[in-house]
N, C-alpha and C. Protein backbone atom coordinates (compact mmCIF):
# COMPACT_ATOMS: atom_id res chain seq x y z
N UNK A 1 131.95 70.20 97.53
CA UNK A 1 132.17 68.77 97.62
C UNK A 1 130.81 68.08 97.63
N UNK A 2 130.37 67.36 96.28
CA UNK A 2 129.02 66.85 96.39
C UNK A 2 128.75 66.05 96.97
N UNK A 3 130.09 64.69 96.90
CA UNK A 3 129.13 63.66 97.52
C UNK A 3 129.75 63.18 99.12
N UNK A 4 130.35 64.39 99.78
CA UNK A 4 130.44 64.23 101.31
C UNK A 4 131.83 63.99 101.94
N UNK A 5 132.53 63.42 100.62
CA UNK A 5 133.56 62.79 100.96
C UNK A 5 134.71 63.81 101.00
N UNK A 6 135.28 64.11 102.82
CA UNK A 6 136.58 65.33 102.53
C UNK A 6 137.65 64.48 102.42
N UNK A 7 138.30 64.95 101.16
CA UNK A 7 139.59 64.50 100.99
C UNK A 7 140.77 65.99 101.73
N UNK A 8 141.53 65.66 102.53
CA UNK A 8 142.58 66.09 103.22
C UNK A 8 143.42 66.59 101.85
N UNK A 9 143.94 67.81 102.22
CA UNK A 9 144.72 68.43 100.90
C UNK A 9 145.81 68.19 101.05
N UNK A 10 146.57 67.67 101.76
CA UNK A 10 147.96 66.56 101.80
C UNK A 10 147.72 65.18 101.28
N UNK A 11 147.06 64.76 101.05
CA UNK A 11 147.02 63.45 100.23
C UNK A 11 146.79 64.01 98.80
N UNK A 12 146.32 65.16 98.32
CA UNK A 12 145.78 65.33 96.35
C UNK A 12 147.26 66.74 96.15
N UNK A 13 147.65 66.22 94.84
CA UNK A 13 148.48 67.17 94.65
C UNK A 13 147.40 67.66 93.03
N UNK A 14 147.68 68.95 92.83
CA UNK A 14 147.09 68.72 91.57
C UNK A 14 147.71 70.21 90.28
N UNK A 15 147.96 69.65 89.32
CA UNK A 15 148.77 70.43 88.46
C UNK A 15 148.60 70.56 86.85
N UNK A 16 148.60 71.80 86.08
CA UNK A 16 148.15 71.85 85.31
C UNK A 16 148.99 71.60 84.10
N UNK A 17 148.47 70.93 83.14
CA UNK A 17 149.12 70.73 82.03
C UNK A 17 148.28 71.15 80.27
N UNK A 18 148.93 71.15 79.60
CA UNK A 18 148.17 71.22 78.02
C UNK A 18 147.77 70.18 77.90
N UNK A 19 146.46 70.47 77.60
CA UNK A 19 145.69 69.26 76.91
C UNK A 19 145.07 69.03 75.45
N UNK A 20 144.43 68.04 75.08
CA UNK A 20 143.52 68.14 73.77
C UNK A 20 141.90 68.78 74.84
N UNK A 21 141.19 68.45 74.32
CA UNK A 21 139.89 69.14 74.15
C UNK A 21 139.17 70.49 73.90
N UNK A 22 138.27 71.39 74.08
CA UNK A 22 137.88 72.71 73.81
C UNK A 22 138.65 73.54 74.32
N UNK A 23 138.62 74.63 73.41
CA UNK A 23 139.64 75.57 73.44
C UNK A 23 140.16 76.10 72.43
N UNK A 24 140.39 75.81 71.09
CA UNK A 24 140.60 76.16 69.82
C UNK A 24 142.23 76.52 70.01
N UNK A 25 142.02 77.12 69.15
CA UNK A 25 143.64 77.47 68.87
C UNK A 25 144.34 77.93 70.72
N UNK A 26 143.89 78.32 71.41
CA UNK A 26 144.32 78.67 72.93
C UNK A 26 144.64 77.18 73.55
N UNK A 27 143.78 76.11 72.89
CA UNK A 27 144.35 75.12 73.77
C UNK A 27 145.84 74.61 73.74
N UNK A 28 146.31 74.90 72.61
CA UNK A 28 147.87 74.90 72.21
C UNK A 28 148.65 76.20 73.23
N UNK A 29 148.00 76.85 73.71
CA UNK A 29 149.11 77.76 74.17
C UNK A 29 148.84 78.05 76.31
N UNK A 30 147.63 77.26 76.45
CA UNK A 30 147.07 77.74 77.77
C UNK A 30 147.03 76.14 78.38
N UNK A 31 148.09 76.00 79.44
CA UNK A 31 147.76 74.78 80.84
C UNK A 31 146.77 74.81 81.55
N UNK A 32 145.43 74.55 80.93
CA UNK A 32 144.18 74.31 81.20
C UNK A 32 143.76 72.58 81.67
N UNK A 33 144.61 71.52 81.37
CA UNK A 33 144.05 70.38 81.63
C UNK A 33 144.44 69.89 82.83
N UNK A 34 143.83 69.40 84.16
CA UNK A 34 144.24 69.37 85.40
C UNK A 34 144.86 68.00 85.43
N UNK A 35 145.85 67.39 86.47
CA UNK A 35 145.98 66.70 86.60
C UNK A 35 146.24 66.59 87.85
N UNK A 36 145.90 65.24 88.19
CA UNK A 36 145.42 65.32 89.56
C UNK A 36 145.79 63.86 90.45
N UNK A 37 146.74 64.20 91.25
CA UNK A 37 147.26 62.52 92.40
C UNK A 37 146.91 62.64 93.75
N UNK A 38 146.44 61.42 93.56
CA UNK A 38 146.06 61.17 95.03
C UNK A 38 146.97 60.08 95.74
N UNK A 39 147.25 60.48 96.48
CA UNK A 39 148.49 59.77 97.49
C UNK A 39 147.93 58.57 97.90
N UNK A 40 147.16 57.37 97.09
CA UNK A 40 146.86 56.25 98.14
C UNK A 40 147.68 55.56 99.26
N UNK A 41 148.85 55.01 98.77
CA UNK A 41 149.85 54.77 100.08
C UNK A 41 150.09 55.15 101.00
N UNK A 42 149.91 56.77 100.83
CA UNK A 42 150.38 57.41 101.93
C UNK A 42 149.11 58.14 103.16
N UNK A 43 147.66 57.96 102.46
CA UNK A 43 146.50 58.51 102.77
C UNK A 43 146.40 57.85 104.18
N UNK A 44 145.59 58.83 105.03
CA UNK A 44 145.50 57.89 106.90
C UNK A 44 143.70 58.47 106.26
N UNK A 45 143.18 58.34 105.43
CA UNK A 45 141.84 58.77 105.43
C UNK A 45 141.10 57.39 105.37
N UNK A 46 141.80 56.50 104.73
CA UNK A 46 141.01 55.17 104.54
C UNK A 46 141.80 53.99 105.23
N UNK A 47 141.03 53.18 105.77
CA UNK A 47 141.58 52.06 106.31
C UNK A 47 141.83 50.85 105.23
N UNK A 48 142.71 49.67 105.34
CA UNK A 48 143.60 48.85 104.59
C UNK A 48 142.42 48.45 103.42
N UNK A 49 140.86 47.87 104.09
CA UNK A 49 139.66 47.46 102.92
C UNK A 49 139.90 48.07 101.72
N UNK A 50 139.51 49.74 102.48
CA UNK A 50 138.92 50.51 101.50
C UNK A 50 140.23 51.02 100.74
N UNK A 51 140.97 50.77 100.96
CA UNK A 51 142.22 51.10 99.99
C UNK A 51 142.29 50.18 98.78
N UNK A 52 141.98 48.85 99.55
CA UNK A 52 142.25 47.28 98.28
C UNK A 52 140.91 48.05 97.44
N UNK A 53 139.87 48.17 97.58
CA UNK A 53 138.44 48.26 97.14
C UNK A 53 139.11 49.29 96.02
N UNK A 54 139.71 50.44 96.17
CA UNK A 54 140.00 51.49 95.80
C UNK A 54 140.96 51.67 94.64
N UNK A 55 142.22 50.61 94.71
CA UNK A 55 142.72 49.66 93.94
C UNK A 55 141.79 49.32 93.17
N UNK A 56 141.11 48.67 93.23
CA UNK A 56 140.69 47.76 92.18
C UNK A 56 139.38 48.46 91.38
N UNK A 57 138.37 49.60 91.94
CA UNK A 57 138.53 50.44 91.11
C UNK A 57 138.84 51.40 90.31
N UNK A 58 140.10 52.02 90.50
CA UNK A 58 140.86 52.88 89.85
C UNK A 58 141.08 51.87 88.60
N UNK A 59 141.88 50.94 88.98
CA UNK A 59 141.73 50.32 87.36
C UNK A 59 143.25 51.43 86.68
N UNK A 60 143.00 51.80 85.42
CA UNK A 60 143.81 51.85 84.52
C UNK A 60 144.76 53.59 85.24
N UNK A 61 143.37 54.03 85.98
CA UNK A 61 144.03 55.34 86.71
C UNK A 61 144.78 55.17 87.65
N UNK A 62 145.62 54.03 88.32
CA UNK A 62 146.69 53.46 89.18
C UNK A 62 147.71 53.56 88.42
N UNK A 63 148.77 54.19 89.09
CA UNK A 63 150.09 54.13 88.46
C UNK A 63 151.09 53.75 89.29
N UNK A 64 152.32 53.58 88.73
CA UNK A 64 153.24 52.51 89.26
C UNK A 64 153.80 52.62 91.01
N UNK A 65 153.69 54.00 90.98
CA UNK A 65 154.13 54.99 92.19
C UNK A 65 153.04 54.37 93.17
N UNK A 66 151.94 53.99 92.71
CA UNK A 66 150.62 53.20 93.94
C UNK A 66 149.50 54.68 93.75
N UNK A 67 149.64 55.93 93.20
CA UNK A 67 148.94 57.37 93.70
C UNK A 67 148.09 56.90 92.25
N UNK A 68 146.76 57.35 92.35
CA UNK A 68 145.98 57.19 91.73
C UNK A 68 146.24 58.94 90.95
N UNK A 69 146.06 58.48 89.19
CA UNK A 69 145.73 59.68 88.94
C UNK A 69 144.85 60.31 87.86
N UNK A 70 144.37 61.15 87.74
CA UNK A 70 143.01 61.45 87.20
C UNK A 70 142.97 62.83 86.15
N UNK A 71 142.84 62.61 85.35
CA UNK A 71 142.92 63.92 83.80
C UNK A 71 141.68 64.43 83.61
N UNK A 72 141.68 65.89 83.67
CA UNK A 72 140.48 66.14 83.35
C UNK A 72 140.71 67.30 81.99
N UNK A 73 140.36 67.41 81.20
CA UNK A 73 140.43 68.15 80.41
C UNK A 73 139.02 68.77 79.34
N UNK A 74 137.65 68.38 79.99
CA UNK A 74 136.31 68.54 79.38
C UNK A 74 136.11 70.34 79.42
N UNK A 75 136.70 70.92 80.37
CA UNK A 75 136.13 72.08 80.42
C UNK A 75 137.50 72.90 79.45
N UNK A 76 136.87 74.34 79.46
CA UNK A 76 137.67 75.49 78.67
C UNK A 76 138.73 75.97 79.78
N UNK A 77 138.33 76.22 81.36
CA UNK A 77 138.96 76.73 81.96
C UNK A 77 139.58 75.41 83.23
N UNK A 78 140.86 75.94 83.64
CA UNK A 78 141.47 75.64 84.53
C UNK A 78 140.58 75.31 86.04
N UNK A 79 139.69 76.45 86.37
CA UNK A 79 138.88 76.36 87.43
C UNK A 79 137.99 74.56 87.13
N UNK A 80 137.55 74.64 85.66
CA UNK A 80 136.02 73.87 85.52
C UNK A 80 136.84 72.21 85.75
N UNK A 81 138.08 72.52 85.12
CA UNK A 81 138.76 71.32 84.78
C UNK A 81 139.06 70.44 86.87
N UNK A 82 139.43 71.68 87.21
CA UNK A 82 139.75 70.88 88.99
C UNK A 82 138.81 70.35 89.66
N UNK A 83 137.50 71.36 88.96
CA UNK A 83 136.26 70.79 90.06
C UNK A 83 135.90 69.60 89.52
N UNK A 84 136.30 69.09 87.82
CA UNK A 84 135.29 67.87 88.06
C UNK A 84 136.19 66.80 87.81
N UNK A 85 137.78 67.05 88.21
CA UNK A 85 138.80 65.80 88.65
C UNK A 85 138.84 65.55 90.20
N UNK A 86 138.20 66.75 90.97
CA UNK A 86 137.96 66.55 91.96
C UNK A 86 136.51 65.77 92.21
N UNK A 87 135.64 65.90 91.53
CA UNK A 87 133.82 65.55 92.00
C UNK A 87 134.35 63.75 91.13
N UNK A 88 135.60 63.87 90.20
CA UNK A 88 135.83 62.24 90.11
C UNK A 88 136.13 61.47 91.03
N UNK A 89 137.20 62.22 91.79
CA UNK A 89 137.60 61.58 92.87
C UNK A 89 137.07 61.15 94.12
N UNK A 90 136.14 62.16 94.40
CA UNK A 90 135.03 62.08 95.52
C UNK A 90 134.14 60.92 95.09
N UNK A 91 133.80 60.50 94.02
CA UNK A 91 133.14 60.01 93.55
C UNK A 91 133.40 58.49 93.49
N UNK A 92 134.96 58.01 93.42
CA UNK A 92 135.97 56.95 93.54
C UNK A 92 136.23 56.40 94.68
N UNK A 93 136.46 57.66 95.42
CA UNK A 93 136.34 57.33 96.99
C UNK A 93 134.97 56.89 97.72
N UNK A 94 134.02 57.56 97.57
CA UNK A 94 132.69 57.02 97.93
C UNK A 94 132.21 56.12 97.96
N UNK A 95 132.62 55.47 96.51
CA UNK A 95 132.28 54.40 95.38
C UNK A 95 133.42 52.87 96.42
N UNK A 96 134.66 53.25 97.29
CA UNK A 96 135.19 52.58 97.60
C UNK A 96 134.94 52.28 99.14
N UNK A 97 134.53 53.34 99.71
CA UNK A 97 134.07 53.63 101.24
C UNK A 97 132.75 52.36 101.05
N UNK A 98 132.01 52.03 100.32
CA UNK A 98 131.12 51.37 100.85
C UNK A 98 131.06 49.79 100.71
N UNK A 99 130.95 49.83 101.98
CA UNK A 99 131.14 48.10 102.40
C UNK A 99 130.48 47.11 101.11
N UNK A 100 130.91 46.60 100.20
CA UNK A 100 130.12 45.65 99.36
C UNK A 100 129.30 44.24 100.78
N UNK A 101 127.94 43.89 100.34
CA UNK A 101 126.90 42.74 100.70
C UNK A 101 127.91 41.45 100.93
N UNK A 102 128.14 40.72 101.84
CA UNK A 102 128.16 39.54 101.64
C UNK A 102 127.19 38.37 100.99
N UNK A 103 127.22 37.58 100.46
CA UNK A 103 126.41 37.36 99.80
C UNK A 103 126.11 35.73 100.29
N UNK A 104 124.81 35.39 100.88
CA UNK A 104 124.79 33.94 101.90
C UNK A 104 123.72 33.16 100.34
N UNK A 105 124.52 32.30 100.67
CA UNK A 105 123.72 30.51 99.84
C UNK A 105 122.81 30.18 100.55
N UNK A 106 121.32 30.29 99.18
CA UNK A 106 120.26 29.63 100.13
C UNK A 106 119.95 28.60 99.42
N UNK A 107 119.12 27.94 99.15
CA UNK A 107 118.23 26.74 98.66
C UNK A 107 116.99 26.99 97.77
N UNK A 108 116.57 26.95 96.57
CA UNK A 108 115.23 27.14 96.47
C UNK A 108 114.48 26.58 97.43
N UNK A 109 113.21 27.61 97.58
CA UNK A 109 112.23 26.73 98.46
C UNK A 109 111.10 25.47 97.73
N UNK A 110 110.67 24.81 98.52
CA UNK A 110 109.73 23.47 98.28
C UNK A 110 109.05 24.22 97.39
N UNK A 111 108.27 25.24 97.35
CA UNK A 111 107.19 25.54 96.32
C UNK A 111 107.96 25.95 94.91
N UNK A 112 109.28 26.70 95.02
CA UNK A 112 109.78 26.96 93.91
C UNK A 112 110.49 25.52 93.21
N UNK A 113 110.87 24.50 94.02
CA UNK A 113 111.05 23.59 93.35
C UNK A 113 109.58 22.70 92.22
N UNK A 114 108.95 23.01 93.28
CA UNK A 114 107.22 22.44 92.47
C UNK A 114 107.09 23.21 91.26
N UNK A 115 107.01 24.26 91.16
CA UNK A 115 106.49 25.22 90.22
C UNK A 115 108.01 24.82 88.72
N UNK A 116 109.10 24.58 89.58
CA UNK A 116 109.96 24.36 88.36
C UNK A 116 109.57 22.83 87.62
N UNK A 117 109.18 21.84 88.33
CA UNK A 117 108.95 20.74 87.90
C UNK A 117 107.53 20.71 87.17
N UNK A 118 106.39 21.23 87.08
CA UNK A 118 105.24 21.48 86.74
C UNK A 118 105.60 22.32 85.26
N UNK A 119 106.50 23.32 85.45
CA UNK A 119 106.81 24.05 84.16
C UNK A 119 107.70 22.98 83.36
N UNK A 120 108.61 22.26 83.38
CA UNK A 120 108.82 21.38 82.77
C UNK A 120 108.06 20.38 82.29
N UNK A 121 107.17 19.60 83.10
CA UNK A 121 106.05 18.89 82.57
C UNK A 121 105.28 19.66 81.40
N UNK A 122 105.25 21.01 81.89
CA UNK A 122 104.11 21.55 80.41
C UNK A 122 105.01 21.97 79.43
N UNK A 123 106.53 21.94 79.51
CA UNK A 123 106.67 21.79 78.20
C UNK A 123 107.30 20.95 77.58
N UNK A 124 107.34 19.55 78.07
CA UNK A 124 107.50 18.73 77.65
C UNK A 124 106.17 18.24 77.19
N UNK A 125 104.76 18.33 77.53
CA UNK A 125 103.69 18.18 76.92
C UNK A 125 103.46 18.84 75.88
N UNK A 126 104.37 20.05 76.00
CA UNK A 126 103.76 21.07 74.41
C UNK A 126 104.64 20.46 73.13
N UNK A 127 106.31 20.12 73.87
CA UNK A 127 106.99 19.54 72.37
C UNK A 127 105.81 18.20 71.88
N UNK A 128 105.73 17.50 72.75
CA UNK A 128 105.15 16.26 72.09
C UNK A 128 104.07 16.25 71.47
N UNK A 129 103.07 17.49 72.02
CA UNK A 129 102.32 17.87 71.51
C UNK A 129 102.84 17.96 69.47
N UNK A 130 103.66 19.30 69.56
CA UNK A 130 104.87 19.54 68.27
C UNK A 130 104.91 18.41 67.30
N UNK A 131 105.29 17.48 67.50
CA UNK A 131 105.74 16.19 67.26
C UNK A 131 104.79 15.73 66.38
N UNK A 132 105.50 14.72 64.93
CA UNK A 132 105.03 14.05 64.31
C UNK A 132 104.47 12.96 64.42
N UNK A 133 103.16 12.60 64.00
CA UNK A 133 102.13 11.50 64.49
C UNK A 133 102.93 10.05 64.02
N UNK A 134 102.52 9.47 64.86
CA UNK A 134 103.36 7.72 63.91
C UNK A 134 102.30 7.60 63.93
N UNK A 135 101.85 6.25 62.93
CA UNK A 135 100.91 5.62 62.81
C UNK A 135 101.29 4.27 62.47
N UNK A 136 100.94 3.77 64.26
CA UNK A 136 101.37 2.07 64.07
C UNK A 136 100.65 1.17 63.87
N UNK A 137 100.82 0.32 62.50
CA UNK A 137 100.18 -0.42 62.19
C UNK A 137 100.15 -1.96 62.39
């Protein structure tokens, strides 16, 4: 488990199916592609936040049931395929465990307002500079 996070083996069910990817002609005949649910509704691992957070990144891997679920099919074998629908999931969860910044309204300060008004002056001196001469007669 790389990135720390134990997921409880009553919340992940995980089961193998045929997939596309490597494998050649065996991938037609060998349940090598993992598939993999995670019980969000029912999980006591995360509190109500990190569940919404968790929601909303799963994204398209949320299914109707509320259990998040996750396909892995990159590797040849059954073993390669669990570990890295599992190192996804750890990875989802982690990604949801952490508190996002509130984010406080400040003001530019007095000098950054100066420096913006000074940069405007010089380039409003450079268009006019630009600019075609009249010549009033």
């Amino acid at each position: 488990m790389s990135s720390g996070v134990q997921i409880p083996d009553g919340d992940v069910s995980l089961s193998f199916v045929r997939g596309a990817g490597p494998g050649g002609q065996n991938v037609n005949k060998v349940a090598t592609a993992a598939q993999l649910r995670f019980d969000l509704p029912g999980t006591r691992m995360l509190d109500e936040r990190a569940k919404q957070r968790l929601r909303a990144l799963a994204g398209h891997r949320l299914i109707d049931s509320g259990e998040i679920l996750i396909m892995a099919r990159n590797h040849r074998t059954q073993e390669g395929n669990r570990r890295e629908a599992m190192e996804r999931l750890q990875e989802l969860i982690g990604r949801a465990l952490t508190v996002p910044k509130t984010r406080r309204a400040t003001r530019p300060t007095r000098a950054a307002r100066e420096r913006r008004i000074t940069a405007k002056l010089h380039r409003q001196r450079n268009k006019r500079l630009r600019a075609a001469v009249r010549h009033d007669d």
